[in-house]
C-alpha atoms as a PDB file:
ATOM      1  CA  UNK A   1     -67.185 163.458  10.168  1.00  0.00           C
ATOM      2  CA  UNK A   2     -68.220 167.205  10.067  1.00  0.00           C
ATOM      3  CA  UNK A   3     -67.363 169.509  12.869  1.00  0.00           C
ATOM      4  CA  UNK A   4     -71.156 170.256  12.759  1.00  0.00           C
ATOM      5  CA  UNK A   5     -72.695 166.507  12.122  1.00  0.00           C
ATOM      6  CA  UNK A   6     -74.974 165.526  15.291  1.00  0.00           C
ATOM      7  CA  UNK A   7     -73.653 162.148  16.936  1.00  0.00           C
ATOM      8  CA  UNK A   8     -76.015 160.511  18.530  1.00  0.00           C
ATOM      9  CA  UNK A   9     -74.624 157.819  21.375  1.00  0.00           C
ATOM     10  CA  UNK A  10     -76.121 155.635  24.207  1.00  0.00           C
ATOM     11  CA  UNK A  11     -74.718 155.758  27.915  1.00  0.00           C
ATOM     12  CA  UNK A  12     -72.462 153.019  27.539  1.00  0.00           C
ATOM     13  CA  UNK A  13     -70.931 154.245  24.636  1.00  0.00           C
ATOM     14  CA  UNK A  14     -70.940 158.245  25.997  1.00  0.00           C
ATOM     15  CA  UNK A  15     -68.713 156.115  29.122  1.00  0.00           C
ATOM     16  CA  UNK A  16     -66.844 154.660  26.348  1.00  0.00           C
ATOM     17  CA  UNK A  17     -65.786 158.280  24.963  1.00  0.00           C
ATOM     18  CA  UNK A  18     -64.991 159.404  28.409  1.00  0.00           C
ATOM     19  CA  UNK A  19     -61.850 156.643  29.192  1.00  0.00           C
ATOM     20  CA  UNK A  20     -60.935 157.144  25.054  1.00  0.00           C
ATOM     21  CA  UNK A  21     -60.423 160.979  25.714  1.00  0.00           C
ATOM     22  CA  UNK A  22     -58.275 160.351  28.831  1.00  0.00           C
ATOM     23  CA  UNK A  23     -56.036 157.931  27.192  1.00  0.00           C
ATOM     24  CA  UNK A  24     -55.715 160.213  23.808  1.00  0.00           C
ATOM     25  CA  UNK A  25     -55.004 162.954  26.808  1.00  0.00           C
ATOM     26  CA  UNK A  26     -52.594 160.542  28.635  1.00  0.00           C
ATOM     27  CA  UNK A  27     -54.411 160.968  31.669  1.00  0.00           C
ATOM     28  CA  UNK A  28     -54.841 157.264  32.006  1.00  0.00           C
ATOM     29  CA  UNK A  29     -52.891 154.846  30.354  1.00  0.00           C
ATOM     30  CA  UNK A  30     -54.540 152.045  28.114  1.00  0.00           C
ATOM     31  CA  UNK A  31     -54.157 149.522  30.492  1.00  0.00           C
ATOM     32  CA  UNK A  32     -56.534 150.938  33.387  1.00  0.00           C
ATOM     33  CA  UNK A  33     -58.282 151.898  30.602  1.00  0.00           C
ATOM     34  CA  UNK A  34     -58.891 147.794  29.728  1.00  0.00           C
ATOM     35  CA  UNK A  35     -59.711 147.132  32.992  1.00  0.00           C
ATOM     36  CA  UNK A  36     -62.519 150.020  33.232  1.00  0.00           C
ATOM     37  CA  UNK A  37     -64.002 149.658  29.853  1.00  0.00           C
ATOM     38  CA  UNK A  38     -64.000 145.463  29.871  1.00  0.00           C
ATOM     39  CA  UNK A  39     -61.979 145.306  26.818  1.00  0.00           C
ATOM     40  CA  UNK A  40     -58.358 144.270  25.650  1.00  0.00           C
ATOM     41  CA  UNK A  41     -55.520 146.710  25.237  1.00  0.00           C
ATOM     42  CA  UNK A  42     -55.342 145.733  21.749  1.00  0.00           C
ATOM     43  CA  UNK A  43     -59.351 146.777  21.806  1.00  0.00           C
ATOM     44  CA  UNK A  44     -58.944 149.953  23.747  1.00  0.00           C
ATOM     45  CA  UNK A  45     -55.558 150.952  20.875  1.00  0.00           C
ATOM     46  CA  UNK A  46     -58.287 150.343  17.959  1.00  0.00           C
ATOM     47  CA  UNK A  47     -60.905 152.457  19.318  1.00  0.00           C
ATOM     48  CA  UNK A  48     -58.339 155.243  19.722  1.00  0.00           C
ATOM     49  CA  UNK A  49     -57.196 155.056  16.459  1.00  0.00           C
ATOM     50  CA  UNK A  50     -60.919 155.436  15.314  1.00  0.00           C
ATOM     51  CA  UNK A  51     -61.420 158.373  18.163  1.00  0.00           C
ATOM     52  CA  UNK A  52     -58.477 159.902  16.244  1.00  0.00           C
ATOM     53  CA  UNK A  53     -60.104 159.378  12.379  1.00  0.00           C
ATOM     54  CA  UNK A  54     -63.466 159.948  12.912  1.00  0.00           C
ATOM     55  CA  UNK A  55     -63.933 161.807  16.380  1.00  0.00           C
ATOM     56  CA  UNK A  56     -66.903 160.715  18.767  1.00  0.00           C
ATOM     57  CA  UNK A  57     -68.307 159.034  16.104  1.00  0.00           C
ATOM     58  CA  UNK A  58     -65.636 156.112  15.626  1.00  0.00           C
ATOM     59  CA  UNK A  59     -66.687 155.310  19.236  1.00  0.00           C
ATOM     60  CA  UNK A  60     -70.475 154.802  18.287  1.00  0.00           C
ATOM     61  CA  UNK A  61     -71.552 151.522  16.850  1.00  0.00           C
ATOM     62  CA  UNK A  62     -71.178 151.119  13.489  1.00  0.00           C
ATOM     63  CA  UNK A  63     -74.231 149.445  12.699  1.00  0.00           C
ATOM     64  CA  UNK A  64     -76.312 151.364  13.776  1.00  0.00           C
ATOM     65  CA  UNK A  65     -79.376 152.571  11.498  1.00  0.00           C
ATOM     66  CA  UNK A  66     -78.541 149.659   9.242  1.00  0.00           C
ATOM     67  CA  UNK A  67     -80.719 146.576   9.387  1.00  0.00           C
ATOM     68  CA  UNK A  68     -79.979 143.494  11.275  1.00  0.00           C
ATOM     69  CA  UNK A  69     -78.346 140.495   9.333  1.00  0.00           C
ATOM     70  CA  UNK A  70     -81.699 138.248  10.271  1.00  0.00           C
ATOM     71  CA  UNK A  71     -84.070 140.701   8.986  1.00  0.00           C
ATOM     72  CA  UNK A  72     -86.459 139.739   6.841  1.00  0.00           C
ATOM     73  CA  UNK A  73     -87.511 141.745   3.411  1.00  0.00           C
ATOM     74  CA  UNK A  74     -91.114 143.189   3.382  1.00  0.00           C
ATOM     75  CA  UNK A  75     -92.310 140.807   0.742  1.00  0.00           C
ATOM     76  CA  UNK A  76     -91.471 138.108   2.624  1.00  0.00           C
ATOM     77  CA  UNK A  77     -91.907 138.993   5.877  1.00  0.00           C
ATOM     78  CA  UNK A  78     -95.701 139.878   4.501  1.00  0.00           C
ATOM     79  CA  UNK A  79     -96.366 136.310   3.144  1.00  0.00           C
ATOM     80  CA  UNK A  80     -95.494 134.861   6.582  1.00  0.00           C
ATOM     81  CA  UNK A  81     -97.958 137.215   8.154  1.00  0.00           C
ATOM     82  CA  UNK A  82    -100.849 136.048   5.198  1.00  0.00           C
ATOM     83  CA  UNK A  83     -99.963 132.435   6.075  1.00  0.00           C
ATOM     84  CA  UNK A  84    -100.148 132.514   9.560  1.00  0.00           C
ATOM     85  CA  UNK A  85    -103.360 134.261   9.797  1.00  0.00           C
ATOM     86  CA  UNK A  86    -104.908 131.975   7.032  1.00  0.00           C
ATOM     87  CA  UNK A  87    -103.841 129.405   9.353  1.00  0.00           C
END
């Protein structure tokens, strides 16, 4: 990540960020950190090590702007639409 690249996050993961800054801080330690953020230790170590790599970013979803895993292509997706209508 780019000092400059926009991150863009959702409340739950802008929370997330919060209790990953105190623990990389060692204002809280990732125990209490577990307990706040629902997760396991284990959980709460991984997402510090990604703080660490990648910033604010590594605490964002990763999938996000990439298409589900159900999601159809347009061809398809259009021939269902022809059908049903037909029908």
């Amino acid at each position: 990540m780019r000092p400059t690249e926009l991150v863009t996050l959702n409340m739950r993961e802008l929370d997330r960020l919060k209790v990953i800054r105190a623990v990389v801080d060692r204002m809280l330690k990732p125990g209490l950190a577990a307990e706040r953020l629902h997760l396991t230790v284990r959980q709460v170590e991984r997402l510090v090590l990604r703080y660490k790599q990648a910033g604010a970013a590594g605490v964002g979803s990763a999938a996000r702007g990439r298409p589900g895993n159900r999601k159809l292509d347009e061809a398809t997706a259009y021939r269902a639409l022809v059908l049903i209508r037909e029908r």
